[in-house]
N, C-alpha and C. Protein backbone atom coordinates (compact mmCIF):
# COMPACT_ATOMS: atom_id res chain seq x y z
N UNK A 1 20.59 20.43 22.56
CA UNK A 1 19.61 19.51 22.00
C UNK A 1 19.52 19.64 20.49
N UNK A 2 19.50 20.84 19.88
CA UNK A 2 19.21 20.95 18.62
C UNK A 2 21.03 20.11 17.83
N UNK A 3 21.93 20.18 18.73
CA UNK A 3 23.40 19.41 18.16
C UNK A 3 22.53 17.87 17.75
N UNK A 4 21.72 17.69 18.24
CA UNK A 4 21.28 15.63 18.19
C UNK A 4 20.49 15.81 16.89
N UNK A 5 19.80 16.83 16.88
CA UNK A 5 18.84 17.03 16.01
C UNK A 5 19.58 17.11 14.70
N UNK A 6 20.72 17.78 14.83
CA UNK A 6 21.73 17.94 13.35
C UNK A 6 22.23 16.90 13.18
N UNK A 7 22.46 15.79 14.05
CA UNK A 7 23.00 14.39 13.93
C UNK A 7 22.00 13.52 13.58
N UNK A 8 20.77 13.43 13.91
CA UNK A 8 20.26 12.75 13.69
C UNK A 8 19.39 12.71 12.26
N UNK A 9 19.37 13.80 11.75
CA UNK A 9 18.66 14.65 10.80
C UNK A 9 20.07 13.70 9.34
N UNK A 10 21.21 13.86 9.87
CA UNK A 10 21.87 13.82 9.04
C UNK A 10 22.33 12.29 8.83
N UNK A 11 22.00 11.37 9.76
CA UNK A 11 22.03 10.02 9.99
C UNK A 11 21.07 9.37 8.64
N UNK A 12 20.01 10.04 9.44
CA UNK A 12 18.32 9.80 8.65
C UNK A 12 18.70 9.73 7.16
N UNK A 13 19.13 10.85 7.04
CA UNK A 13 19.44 11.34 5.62
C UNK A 13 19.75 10.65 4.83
N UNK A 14 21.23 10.73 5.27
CA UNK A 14 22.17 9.10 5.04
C UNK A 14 21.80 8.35 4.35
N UNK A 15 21.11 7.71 5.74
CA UNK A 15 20.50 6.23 5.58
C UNK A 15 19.33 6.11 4.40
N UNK A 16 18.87 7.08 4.22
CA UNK A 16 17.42 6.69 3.36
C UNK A 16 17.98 7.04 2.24
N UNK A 17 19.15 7.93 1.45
CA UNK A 17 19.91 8.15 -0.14
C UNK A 17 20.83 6.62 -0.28
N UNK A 18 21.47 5.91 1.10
CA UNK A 18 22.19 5.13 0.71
C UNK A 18 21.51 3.72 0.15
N UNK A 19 20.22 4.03 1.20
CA UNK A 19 19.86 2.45 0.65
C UNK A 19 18.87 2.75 -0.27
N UNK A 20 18.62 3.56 -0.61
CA UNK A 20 17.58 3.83 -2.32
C UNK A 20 18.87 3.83 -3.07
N UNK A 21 20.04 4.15 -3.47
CA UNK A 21 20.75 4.30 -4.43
C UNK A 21 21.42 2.90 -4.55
N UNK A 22 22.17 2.36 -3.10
CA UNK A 22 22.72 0.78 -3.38
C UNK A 22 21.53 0.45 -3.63
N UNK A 23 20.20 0.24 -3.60
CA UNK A 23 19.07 -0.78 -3.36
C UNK A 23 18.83 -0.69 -5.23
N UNK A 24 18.65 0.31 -5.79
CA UNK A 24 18.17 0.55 -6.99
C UNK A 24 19.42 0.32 -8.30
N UNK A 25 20.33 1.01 -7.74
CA UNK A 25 21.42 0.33 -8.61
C UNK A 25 22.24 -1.62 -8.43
N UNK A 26 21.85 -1.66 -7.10
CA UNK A 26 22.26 -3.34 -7.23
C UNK A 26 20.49 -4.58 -8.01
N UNK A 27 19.74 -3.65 -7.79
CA UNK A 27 18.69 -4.19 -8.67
C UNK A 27 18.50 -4.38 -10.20
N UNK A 28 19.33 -3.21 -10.70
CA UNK A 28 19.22 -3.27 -11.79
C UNK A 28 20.86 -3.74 -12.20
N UNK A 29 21.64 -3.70 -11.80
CA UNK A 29 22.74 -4.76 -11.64
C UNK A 29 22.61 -6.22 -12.04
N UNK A 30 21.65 -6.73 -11.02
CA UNK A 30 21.39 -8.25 -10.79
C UNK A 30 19.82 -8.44 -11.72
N UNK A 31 19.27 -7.84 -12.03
CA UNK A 31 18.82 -7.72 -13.24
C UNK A 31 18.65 -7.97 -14.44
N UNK A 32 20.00 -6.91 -14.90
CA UNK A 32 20.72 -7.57 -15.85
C UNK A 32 21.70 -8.57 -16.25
N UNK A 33 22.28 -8.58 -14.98
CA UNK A 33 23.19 -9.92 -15.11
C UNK A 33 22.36 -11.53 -14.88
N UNK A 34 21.35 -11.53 -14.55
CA UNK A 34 19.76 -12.12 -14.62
C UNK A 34 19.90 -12.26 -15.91
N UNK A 35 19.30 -11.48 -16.63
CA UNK A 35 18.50 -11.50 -18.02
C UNK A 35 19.77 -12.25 -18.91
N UNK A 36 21.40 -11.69 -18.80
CA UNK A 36 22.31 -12.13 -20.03
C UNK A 36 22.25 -14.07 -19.54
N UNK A 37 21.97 -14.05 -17.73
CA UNK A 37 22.36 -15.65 -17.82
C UNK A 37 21.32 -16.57 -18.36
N UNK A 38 19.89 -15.75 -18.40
CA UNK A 38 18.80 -16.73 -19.01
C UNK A 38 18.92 -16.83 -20.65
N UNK A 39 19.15 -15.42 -21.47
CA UNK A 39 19.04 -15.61 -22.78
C UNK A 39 20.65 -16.15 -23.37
N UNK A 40 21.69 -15.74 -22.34
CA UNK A 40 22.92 -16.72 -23.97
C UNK A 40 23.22 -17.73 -23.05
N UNK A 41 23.40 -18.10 -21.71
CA UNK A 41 23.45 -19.74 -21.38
C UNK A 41 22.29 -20.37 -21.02
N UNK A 42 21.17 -19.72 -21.13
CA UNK A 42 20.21 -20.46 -20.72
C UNK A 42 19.85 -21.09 -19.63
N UNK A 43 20.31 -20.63 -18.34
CA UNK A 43 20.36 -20.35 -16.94
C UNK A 43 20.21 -19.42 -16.08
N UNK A 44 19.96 -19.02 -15.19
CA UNK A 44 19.52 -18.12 -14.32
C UNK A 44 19.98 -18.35 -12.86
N UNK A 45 19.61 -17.33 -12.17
CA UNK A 45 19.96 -17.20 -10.47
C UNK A 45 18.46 -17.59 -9.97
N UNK A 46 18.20 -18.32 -9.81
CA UNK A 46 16.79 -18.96 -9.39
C UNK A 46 16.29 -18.15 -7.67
N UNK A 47 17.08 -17.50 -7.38
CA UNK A 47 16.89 -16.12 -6.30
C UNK A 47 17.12 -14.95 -5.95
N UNK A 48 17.44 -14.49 -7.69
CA UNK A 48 17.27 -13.05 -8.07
C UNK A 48 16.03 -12.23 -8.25
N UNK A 49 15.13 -12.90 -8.71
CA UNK A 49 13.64 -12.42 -9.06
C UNK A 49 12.99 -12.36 -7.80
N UNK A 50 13.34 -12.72 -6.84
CA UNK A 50 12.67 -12.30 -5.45
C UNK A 50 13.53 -11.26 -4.67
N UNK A 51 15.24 -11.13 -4.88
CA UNK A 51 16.12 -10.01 -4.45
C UNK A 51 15.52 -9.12 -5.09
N UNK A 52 15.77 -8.57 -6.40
CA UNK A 52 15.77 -7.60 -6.66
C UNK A 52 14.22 -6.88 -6.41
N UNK A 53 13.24 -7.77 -6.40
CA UNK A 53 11.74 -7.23 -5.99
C UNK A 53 11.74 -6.68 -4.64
N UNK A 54 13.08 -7.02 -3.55
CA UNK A 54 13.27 -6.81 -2.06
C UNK A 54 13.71 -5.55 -2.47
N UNK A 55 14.74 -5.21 -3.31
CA UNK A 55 15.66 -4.27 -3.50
C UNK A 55 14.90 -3.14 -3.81
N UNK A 56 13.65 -3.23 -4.90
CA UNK A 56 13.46 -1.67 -6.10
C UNK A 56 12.19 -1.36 -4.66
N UNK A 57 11.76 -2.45 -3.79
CA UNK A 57 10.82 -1.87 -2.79
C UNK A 57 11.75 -1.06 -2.02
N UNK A 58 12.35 -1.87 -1.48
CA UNK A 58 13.51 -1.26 -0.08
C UNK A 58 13.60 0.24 -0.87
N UNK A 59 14.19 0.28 -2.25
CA UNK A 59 14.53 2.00 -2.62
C UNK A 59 13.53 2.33 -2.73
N UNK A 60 12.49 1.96 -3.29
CA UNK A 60 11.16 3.31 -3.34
C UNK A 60 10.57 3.79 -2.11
N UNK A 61 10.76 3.02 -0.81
CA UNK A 61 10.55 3.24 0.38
C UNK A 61 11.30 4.54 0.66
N UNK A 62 12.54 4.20 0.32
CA UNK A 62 13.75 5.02 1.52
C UNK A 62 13.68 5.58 0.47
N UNK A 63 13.72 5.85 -0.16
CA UNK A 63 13.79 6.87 -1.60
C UNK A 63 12.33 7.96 -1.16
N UNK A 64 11.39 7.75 -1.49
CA UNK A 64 10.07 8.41 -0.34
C UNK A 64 10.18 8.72 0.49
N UNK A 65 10.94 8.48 1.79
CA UNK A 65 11.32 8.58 2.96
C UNK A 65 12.70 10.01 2.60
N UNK A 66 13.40 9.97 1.78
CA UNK A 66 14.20 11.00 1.72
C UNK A 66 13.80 11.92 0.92
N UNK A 67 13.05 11.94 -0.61
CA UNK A 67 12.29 12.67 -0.89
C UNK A 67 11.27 13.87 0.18
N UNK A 68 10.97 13.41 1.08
CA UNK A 68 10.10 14.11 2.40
C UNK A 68 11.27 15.38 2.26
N UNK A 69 12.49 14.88 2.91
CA UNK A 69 13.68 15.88 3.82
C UNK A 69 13.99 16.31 2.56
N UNK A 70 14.15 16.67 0.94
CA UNK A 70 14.51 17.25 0.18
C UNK A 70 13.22 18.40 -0.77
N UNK A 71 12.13 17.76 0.18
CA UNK A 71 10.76 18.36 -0.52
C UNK A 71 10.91 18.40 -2.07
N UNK A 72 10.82 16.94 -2.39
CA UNK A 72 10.75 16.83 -3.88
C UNK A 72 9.57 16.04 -4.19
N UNK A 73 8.79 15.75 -3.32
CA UNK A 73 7.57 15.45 -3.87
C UNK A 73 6.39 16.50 -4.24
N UNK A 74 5.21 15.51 -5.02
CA UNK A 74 4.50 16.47 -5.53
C UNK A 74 3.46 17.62 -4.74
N UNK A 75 3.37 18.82 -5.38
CA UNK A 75 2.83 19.48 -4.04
C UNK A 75 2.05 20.02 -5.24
N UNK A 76 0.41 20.04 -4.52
CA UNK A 76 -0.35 21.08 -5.30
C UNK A 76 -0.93 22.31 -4.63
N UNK A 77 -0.56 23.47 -4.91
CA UNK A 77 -0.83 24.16 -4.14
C UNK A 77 -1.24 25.95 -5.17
N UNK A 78 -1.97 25.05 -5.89
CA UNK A 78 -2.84 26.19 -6.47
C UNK A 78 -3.53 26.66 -5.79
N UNK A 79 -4.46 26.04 -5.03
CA UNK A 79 -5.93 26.71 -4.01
C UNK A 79 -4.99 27.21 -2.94
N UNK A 80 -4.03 26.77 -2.07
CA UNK A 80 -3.14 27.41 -1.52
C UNK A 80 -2.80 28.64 -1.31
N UNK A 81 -2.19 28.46 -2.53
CA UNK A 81 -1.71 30.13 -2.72
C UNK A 81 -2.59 31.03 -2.98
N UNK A 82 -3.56 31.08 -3.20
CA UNK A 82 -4.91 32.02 -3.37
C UNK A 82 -5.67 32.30 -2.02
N UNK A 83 -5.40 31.32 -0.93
CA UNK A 83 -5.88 31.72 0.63
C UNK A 83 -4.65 32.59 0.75
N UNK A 84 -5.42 33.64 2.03
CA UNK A 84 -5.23 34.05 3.02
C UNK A 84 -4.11 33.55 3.68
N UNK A 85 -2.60 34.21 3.57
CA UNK A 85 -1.80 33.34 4.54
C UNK A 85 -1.89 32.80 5.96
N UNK A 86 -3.01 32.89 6.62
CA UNK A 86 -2.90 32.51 8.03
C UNK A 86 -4.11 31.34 7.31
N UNK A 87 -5.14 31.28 6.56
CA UNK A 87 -5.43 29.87 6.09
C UNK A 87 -4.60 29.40 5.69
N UNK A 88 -3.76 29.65 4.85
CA UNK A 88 -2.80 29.09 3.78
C UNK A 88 -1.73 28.12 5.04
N UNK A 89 -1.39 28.69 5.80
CA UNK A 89 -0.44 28.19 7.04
C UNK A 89 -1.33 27.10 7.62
N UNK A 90 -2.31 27.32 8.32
CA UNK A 90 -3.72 26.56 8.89
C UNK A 90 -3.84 25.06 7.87
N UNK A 91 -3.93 25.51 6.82
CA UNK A 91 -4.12 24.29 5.70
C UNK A 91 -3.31 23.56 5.14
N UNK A 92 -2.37 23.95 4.84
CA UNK A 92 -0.73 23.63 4.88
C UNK A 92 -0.68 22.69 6.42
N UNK A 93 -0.64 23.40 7.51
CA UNK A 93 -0.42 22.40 9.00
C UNK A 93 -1.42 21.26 9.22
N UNK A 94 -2.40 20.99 8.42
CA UNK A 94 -3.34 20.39 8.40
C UNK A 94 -3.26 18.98 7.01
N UNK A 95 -2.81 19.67 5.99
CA UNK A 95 -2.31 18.80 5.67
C UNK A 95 -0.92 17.76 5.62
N UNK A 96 -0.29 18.42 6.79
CA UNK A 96 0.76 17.42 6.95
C UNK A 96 1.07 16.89 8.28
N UNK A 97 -0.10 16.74 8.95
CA UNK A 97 -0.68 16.38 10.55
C UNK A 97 -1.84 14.92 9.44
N UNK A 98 -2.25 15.31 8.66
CA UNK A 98 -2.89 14.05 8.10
C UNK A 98 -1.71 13.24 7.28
N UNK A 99 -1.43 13.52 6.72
CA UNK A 99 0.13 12.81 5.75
C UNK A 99 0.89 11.89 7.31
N UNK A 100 1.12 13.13 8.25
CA UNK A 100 1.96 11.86 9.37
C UNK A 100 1.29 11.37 10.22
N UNK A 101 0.05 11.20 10.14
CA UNK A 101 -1.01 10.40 11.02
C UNK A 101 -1.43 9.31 10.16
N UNK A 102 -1.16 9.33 9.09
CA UNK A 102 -1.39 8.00 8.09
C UNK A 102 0.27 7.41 8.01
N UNK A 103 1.58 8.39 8.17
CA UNK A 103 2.50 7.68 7.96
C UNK A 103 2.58 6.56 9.27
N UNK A 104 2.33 7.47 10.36
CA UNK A 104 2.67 6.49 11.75
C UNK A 104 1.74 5.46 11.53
N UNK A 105 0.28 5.53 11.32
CA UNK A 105 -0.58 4.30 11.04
C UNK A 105 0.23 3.46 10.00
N UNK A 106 0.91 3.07 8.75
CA UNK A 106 1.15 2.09 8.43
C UNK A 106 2.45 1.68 9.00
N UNK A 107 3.54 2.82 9.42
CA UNK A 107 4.42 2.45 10.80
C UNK A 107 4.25 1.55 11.64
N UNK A 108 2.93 2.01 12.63
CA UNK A 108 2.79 1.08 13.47
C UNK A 108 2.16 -0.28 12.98
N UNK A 109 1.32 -0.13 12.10
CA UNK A 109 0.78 -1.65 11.81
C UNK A 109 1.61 -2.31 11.36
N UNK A 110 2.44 -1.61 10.06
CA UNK A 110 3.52 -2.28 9.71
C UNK A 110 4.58 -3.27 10.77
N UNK A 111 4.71 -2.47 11.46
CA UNK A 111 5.74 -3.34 12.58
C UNK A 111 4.76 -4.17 13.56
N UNK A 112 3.50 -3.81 13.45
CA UNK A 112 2.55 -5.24 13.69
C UNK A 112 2.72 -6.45 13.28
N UNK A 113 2.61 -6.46 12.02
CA UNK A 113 2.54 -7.12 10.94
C UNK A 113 4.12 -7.84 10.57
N UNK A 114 5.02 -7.61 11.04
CA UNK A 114 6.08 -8.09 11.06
C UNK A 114 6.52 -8.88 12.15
N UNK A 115 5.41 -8.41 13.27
CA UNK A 115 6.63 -9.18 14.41
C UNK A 115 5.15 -10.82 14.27
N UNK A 116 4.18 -10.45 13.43
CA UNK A 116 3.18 -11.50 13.34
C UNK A 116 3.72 -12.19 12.35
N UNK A 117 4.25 -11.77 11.14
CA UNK A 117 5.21 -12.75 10.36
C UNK A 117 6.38 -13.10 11.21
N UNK A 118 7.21 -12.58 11.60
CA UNK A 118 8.25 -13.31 12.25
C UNK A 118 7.92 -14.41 13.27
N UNK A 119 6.43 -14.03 14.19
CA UNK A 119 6.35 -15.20 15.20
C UNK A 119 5.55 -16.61 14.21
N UNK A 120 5.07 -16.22 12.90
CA UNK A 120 4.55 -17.06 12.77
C UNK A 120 5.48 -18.18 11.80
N UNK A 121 6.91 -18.00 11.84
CA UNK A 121 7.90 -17.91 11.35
C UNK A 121 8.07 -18.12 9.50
N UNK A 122 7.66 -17.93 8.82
CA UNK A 122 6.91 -17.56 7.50
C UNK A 122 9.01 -17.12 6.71
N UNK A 123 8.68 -18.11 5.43
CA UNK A 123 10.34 -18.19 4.61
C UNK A 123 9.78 -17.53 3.66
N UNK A 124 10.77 -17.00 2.79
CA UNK A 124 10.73 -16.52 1.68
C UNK A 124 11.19 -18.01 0.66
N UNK A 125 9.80 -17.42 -0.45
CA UNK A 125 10.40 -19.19 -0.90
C UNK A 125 11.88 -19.28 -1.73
N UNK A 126 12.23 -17.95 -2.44
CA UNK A 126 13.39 -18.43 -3.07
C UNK A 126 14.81 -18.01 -2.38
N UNK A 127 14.70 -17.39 -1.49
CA UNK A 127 16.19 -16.85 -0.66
C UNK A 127 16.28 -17.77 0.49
N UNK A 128 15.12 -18.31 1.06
CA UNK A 128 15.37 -19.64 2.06
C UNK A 128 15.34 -18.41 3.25
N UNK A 129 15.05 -17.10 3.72
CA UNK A 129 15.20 -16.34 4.59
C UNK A 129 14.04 -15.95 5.20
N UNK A 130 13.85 -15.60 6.66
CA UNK A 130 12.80 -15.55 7.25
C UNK A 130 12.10 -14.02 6.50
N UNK A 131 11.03 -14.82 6.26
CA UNK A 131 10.26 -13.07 5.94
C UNK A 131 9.89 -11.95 6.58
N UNK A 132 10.21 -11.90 7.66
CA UNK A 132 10.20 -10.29 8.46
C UNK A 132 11.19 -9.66 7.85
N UNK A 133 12.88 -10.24 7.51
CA UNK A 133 13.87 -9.37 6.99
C UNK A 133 13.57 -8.63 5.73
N UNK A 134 13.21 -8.93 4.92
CA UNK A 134 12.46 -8.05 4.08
C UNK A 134 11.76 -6.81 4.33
N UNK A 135 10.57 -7.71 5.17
CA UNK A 135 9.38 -6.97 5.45
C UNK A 135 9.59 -5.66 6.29
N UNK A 136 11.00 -5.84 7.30
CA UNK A 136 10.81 -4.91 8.43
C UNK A 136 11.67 -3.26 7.64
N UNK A 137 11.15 -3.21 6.14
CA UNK A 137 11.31 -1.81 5.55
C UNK A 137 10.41 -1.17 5.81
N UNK A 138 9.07 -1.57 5.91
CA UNK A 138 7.51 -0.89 5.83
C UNK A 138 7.92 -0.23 7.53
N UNK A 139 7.92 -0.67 8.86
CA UNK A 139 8.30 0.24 9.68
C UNK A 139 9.07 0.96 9.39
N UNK A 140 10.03 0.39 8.94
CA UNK A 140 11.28 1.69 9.04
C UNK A 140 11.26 2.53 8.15
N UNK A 141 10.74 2.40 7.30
CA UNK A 141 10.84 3.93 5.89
C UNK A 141 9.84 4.72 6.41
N UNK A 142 8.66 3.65 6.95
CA UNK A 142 7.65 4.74 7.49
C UNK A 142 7.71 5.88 8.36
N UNK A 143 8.29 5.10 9.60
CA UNK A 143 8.88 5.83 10.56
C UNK A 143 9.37 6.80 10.09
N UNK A 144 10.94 6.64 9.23
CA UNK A 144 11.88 7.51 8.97
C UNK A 144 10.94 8.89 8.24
N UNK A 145 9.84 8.58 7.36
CA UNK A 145 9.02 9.16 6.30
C UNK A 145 8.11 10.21 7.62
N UNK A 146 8.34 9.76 8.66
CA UNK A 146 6.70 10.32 9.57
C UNK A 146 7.91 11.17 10.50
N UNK A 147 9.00 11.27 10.68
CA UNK A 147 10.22 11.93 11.00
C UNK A 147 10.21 13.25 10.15
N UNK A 148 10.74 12.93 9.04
CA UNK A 148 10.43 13.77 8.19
C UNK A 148 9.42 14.90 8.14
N UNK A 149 8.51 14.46 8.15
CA UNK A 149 6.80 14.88 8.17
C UNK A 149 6.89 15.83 9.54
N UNK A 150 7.18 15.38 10.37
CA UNK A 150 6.72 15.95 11.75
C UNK A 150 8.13 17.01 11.78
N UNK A 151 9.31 17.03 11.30
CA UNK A 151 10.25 18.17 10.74
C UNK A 151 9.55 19.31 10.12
N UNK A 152 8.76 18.99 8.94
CA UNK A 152 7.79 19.95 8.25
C UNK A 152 7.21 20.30 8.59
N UNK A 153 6.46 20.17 9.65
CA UNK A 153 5.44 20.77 10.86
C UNK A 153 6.03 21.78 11.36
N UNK A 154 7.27 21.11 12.00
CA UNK A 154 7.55 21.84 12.97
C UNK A 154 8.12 23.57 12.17
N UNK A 155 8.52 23.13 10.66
CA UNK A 155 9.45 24.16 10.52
C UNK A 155 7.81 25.06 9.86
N UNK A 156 6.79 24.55 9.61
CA UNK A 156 5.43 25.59 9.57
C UNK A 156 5.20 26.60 10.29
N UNK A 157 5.14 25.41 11.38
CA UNK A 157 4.60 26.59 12.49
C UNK A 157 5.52 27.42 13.22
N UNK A 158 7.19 27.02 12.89
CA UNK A 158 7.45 28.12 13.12
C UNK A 158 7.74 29.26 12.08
N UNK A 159 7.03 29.57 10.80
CA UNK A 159 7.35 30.08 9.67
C UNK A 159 6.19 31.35 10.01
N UNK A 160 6.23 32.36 9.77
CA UNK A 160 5.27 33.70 9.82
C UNK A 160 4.64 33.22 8.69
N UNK A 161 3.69 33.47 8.59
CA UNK A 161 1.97 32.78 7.91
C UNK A 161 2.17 33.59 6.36
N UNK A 162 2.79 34.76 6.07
CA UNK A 162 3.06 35.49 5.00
C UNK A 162 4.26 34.55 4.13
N UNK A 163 4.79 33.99 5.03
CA UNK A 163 5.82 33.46 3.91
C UNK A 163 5.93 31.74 4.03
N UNK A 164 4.46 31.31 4.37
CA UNK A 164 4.53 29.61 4.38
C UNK A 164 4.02 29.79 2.71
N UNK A 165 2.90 30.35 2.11
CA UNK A 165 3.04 29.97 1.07
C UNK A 165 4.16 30.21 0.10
N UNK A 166 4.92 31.06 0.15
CA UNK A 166 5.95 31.21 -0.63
C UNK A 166 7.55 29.29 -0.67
N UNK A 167 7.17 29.10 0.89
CA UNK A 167 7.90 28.01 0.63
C UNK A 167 6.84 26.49 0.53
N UNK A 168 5.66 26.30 0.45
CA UNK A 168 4.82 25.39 0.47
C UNK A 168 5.11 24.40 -0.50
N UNK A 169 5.36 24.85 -1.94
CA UNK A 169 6.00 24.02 -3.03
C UNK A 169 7.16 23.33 -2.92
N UNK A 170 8.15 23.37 -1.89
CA UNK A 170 9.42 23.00 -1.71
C UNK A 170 9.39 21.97 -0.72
C-alpha cells in the first residue's frame, strides 16, 4: 500500500509544479506578446486578457497546492517553540486539522459551485468556452492542497512530540 502512496504522492507532485510553471510562464508569454501587439501594431488578441487571468489563477492554485508537499509556506511558530513538546505536537495537529477542514470546505463547495455553473450552462465571454473549464481548478487544487495537508498530519502524529517542533518550520 505505501508503493501507491509513493505513486501517487509523486503524480500529485507532478501535476501541481507542471501546471504552476506551464500556467505562469505561458501567462507571461502571452502577456507580453499581448502588450508588443497593442503598442507597435495597434492590435491585440481580444482573448488573451481572460487566458492569461485563467492561467496566473490555475498557477497560484497548483503552485499553493505544491508549496503544502515542499513546506514552503509561511509558518509562525514562535509561541510554538516555547510550548512544551507534547503541546507543541497537540497545537501543531490542531492547526493543520483546521487548515484541511477549511481546505475540503472550499473543495467541496467549490465543486458545488461548478457543477451549478456547468448545469446552468454559463460562457466565458471572450474564449466562447463553457465556464466550469476554468472554474473546475478551485476543486482540484483544493483537493490536491487538503492531500497534502492530511500527509502533514499524518507525518505529526507519527513524529515523537520532542522533535515536531524542531521540524514545524519546514
Amino acid at each position: 500500500m505505501s508503493k501507491f502512496f509513493e505513486i501517487l504522492d509523486l503524480g500529485i507532485a507532478a501535476m501541481n509544479k507542471s501546471i504552476a510553471v506551464i500556467g505562469i510562464s505561458t501567462g507571461v508569454i502571452l502577456a507580453f506578446i499581448n502588450v508588443v501587439l497593442r503598442y507597435f501594431f495597434d492590435s491585440g488578441l481580444t482573448w488573451a486578457g481572460e487566458t492569461i487571468n485563467y492561467l496566473f489563477i490555475w498557477s497560484a492554485l497548483f503552485g499553493a497546492a505544491y508549496g503544502f508537499k515542499k513546506g514552503i509556506h509561511i509558518a509562525v511558530t514562535i509561541l510554538v517553540e516555547r510550548f512544551p513538546p507534547l503541546l507543541a505536537k497537540a497545537s501543531l495537529m490542531i492547526a493543520s486539522l483546521i487548515s484541511l477542514i477549511f481546505l475540503l470546505f472550499i473543495a467541496y463547495f467549490g465543486l458545488h459551485y461548478v457543477l451549478l455553473v456547468k448545469d446552468m450552462g454559463f460562457m466565458s465571454v471572450d474564449l466562447g468556452i463553457p465556464q466550469w473549464i476554468p472554474m473546475v481548478v478551485i476543486p482540484v487544487a483544493f483537493f490536491a492542497a487538503s492531500y497534502r495537508v492530511g500527509e502533514k498530519i499524518y507525518e505529526i502524529s507519527k513524529q515523537p512530540a520532542d522533535t515536531v517542533v524542531k521540524s514545524a518550520g519546514r
